[in-house]
C-alpha atoms as a PDB file:
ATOM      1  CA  UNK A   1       0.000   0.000   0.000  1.00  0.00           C
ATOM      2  CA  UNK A   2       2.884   2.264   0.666  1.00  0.00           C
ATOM      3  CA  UNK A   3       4.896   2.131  -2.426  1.00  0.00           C
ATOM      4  CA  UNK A   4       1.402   2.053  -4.549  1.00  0.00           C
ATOM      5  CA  UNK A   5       0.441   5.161  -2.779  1.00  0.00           C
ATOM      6  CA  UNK A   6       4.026   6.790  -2.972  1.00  0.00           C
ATOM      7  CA  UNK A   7       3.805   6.095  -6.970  1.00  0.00           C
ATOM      8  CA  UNK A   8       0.433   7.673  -7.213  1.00  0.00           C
ATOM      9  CA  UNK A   9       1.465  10.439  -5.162  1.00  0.00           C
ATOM     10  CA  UNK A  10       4.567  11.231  -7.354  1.00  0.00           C
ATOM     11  CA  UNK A  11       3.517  13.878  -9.675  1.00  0.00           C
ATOM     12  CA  UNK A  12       4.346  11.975 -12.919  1.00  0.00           C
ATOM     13  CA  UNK A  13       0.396  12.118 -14.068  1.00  0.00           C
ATOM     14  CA  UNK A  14      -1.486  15.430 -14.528  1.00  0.00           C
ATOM     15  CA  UNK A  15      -4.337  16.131 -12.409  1.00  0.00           C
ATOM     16  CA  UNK A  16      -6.758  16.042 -15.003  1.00  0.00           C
ATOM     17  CA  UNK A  17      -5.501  12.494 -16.393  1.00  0.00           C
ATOM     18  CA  UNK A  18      -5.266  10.850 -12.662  1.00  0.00           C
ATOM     19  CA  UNK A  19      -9.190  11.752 -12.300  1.00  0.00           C
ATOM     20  CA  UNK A  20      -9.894   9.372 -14.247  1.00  0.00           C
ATOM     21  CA  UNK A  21      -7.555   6.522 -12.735  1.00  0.00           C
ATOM     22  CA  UNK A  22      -7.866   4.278  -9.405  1.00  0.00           C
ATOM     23  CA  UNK A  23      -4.915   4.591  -7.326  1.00  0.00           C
ATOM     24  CA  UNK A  24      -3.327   1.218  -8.073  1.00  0.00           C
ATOM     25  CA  UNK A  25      -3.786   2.097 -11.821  1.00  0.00           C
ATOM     26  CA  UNK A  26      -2.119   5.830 -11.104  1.00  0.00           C
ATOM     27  CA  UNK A  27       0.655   4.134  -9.432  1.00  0.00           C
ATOM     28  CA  UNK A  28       1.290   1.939 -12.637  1.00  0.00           C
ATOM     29  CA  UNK A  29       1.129   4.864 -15.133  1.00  0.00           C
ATOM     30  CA  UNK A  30       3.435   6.891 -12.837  1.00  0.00           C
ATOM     31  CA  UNK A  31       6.022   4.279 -13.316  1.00  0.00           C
ATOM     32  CA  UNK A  32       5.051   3.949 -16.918  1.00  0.00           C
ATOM     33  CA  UNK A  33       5.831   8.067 -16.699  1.00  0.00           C
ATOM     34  CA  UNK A  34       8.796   7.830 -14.724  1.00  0.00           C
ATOM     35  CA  UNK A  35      10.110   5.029 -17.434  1.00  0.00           C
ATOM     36  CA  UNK A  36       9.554   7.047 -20.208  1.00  0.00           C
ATOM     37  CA  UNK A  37      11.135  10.083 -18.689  1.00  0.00           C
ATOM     38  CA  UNK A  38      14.288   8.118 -18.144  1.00  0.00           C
ATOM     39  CA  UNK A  39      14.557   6.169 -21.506  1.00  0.00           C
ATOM     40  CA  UNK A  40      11.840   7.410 -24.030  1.00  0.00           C
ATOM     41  CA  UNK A  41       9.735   4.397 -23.750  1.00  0.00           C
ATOM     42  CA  UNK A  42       8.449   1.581 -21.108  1.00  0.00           C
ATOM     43  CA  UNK A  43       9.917  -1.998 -21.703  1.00  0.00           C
ATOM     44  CA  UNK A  44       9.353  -3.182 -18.236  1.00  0.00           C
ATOM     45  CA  UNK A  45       7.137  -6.439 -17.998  1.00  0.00           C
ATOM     46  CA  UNK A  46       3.675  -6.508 -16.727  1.00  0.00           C
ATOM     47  CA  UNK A  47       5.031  -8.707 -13.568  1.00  0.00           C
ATOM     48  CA  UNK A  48       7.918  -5.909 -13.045  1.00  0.00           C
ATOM     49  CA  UNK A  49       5.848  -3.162 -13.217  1.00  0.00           C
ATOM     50  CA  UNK A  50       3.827  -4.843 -10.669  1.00  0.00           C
ATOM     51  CA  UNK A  51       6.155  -5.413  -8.176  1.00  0.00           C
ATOM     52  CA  UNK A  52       7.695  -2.162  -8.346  1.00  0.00           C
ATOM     53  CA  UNK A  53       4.490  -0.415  -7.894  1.00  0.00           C
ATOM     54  CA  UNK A  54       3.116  -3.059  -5.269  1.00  0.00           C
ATOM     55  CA  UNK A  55      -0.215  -3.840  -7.388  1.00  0.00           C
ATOM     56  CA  UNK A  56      -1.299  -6.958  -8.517  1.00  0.00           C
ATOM     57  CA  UNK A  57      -0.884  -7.776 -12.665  1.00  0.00           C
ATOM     58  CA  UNK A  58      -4.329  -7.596 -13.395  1.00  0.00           C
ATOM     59  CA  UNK A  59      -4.225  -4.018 -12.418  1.00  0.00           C
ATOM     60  CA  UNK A  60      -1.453  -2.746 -14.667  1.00  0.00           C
ATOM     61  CA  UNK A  61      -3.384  -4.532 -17.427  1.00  0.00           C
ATOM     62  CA  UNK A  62      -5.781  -2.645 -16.996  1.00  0.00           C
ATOM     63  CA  UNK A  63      -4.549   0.452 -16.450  1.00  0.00           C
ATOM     64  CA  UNK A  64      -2.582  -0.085 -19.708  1.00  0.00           C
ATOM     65  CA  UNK A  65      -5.943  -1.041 -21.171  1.00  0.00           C
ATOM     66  CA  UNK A  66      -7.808   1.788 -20.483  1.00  0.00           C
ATOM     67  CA  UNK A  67      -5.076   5.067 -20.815  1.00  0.00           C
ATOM     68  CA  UNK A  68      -4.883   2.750 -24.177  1.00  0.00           C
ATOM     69  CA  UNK A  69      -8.393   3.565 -24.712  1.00  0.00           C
ATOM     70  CA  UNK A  70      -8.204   6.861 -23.942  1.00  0.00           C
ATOM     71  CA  UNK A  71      -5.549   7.673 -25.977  1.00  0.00           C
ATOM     72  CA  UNK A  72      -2.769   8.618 -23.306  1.00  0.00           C
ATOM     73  CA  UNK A  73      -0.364   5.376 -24.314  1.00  0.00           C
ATOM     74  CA  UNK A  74       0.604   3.480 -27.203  1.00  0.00           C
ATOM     75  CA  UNK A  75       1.443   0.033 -26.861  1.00  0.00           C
ATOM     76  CA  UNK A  76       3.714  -1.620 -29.444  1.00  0.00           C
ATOM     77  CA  UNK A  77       3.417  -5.738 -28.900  1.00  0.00           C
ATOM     78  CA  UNK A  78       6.856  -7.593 -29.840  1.00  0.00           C
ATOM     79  CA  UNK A  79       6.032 -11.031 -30.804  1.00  0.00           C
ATOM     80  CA  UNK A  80       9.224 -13.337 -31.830  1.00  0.00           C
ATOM     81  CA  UNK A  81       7.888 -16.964 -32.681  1.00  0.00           C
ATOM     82  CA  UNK A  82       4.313 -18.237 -32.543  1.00  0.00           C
ATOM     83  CA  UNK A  83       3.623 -18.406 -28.353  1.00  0.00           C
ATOM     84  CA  UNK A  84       6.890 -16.439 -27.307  1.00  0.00           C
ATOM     85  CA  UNK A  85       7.094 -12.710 -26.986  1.00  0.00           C
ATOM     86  CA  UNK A  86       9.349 -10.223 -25.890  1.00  0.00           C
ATOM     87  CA  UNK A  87       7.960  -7.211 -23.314  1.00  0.00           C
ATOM     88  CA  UNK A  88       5.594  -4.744 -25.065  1.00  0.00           C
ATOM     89  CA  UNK A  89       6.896  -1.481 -25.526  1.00  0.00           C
ATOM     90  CA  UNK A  90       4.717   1.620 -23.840  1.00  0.00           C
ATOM     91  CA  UNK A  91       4.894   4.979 -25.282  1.00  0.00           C
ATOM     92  CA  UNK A  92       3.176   8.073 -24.263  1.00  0.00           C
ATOM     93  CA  UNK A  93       1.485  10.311 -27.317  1.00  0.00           C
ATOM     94  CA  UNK A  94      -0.688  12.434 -25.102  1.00  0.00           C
ATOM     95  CA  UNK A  95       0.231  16.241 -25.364  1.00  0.00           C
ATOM     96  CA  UNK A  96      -0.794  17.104 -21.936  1.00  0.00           C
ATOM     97  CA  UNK A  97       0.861  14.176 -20.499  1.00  0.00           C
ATOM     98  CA  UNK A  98       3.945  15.022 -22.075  1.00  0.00           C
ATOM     99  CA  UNK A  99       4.324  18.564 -21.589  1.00  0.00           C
ATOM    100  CA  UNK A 100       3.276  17.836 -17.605  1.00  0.00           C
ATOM    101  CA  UNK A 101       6.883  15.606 -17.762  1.00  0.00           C
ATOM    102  CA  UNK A 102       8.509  18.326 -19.493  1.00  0.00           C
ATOM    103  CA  UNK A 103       7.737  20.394 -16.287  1.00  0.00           C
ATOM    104  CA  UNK A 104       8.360  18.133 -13.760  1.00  0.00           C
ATOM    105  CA  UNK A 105      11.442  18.036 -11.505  1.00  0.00           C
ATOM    106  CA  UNK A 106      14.282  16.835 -13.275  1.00  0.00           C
ATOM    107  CA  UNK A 107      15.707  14.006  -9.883  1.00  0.00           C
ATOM    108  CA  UNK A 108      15.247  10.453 -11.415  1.00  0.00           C
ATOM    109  CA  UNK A 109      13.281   8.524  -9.088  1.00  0.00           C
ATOM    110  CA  UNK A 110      14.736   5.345 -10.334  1.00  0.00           C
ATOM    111  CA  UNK A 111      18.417   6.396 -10.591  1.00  0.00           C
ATOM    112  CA  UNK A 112      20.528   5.334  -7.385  1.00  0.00           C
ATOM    113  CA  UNK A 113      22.096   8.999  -7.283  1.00  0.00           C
ATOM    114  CA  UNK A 114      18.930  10.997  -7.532  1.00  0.00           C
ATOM    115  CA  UNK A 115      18.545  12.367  -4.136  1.00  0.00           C
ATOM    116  CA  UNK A 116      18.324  15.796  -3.494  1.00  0.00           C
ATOM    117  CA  UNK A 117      20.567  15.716  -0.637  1.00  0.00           C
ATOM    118  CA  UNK A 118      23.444  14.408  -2.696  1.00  0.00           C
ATOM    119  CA  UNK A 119      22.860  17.143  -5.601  1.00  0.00           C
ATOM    120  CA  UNK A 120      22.675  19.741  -2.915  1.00  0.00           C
ATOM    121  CA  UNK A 121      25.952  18.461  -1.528  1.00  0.00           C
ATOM    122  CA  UNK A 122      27.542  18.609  -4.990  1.00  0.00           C
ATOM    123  CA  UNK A 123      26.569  22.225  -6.031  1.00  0.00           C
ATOM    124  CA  UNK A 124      28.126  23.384  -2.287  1.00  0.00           C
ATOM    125  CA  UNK A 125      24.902  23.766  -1.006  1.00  0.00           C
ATOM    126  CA  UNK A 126      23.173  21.538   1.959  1.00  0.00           C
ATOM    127  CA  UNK A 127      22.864  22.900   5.724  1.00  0.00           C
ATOM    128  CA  UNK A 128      24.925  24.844   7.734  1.00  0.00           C
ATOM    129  CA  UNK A 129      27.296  23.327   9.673  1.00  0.00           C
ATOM    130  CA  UNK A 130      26.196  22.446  13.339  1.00  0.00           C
ATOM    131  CA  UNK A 131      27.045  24.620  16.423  1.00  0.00           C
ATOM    132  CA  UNK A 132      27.790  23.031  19.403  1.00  0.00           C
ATOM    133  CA  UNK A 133      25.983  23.487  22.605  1.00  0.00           C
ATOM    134  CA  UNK A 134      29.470  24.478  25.079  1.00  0.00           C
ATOM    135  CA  UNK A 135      29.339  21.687  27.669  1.00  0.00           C
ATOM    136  CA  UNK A 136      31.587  22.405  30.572  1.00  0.00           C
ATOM    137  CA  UNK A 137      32.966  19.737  32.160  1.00  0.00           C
ATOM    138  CA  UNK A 138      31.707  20.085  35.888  1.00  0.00           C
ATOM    139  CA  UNK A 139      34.613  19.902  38.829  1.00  0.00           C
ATOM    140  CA  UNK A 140      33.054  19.244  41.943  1.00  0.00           C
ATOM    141  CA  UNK A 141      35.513  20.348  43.862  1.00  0.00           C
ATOM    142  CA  UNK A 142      35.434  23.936  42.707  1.00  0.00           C
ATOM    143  CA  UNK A 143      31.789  24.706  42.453  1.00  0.00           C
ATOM    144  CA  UNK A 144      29.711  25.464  45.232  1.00  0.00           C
ATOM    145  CA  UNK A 145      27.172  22.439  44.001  1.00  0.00           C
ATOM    146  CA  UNK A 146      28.828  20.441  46.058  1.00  0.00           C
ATOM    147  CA  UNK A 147      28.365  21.756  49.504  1.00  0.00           C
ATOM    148  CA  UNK A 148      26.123  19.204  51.846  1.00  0.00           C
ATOM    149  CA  UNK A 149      22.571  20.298  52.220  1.00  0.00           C
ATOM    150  CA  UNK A 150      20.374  20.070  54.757  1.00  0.00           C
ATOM    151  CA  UNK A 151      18.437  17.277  55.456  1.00  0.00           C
ATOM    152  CA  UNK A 152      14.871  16.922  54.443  1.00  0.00           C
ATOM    153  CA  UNK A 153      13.194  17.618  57.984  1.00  0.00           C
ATOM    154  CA  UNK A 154      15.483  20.407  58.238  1.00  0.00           C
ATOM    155  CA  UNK A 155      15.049  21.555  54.446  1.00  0.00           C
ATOM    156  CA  UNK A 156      11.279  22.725  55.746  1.00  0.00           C
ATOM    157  CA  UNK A 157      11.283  26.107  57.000  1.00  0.00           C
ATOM    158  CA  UNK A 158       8.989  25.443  60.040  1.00  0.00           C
ATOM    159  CA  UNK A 159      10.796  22.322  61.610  1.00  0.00           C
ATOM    160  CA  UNK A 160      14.494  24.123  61.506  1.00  0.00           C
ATOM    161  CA  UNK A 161      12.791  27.109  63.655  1.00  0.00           C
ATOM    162  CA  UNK A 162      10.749  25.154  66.370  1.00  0.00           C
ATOM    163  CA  UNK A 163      12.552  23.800  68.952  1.00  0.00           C
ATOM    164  CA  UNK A 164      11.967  20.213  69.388  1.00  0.00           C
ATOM    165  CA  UNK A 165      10.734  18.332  66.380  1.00  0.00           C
ATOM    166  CA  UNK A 166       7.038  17.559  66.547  1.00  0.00           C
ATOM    167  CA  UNK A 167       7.219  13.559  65.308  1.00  0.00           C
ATOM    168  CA  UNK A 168       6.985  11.320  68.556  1.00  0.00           C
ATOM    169  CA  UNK A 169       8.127   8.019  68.009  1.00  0.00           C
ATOM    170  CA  UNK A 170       4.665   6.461  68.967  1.00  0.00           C
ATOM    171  CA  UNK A 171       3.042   8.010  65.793  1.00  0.00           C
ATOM    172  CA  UNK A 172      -0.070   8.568  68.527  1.00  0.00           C
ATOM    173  CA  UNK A 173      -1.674  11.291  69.928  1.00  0.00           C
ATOM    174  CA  UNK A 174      -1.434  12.645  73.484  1.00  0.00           C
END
């Protein structure tokens, strides 16, 4: 549910196109976006783009299925001998798709190196260095911290004043 949510939440459909999308499927056609971004087209499988996304395969077909059918994706089928085929190739042909990747941030969510932290880092930018709380080391000796107090019946102003202390052993009354 995380991942499918983080790939939904990514930014890599526009809001008009992810209306019309669950959030499993979103998640799928982010990748798909993100993909396409990095290498013009989508050659992932149907099981890889599943596990990547954390949705089951039924789902990416048919999220493939229907941005097929609404024009958003083309999907070019490679078959090599009678039942063997290689991955289908996904393009995207729709304008406002395309532009919206065109304006999105240019970090690679796929690449290893893509973290803003490490780009930051690289163009001498990041945080400031840290300032140090000064933490004295504490002699004992030489502060007055360490001078006996008084006791805890004596720590009470009204016990210290009277002149015999007010407890009887008994605990009783008389």
């Amino acid at each position: 549910m995380e991942r499918r949510r983080r790939w939904a939440a990514s930014g890599r459909l526009p809001p008009g196109i992810a209306a019309r999308f669950t959030l499993a499927e979103q998640a799928v056609l982010s990748l798909v976006a993100a993909e396409t971004v990095r290498r013009k087209d989508c050659r992932l499988s149907v099981p890889n783009l599943a596990a990547v996304t954390g949705v089951a395969e039924t789902t990416v077909r048919n999220a493939i299925r229907e941005a097929r059918k609404l024009g958003l994706l083309t999907v070019e089928e490679r078959q090599i001998t009678g039942f063997r085929n290689d991955t289908n190739i996904v393009r995207i042909v729709s304008p406002e798709w395309t532009a919206w990747l065109r304006l999105a941030r240019v970090r690679d969510p796929l690449s290893k190196r893509g973290s803003s932290a490490s780009a930051a880092a690289a163009q001498g930018g990041g945080c400031k260095s840290a300032n140090r709380t000064p933490t004295e080391v504490l002699i004992l000796s030489e502060s007055g911290k360490t001078v006996p107090k008084k006791g805890c019946r004596e720590a009470a102003g009204d016990l210290g004043r009277s002149g015999q202390a007010r407890i009887r052993a008994g605990g009783g009354a008389g």
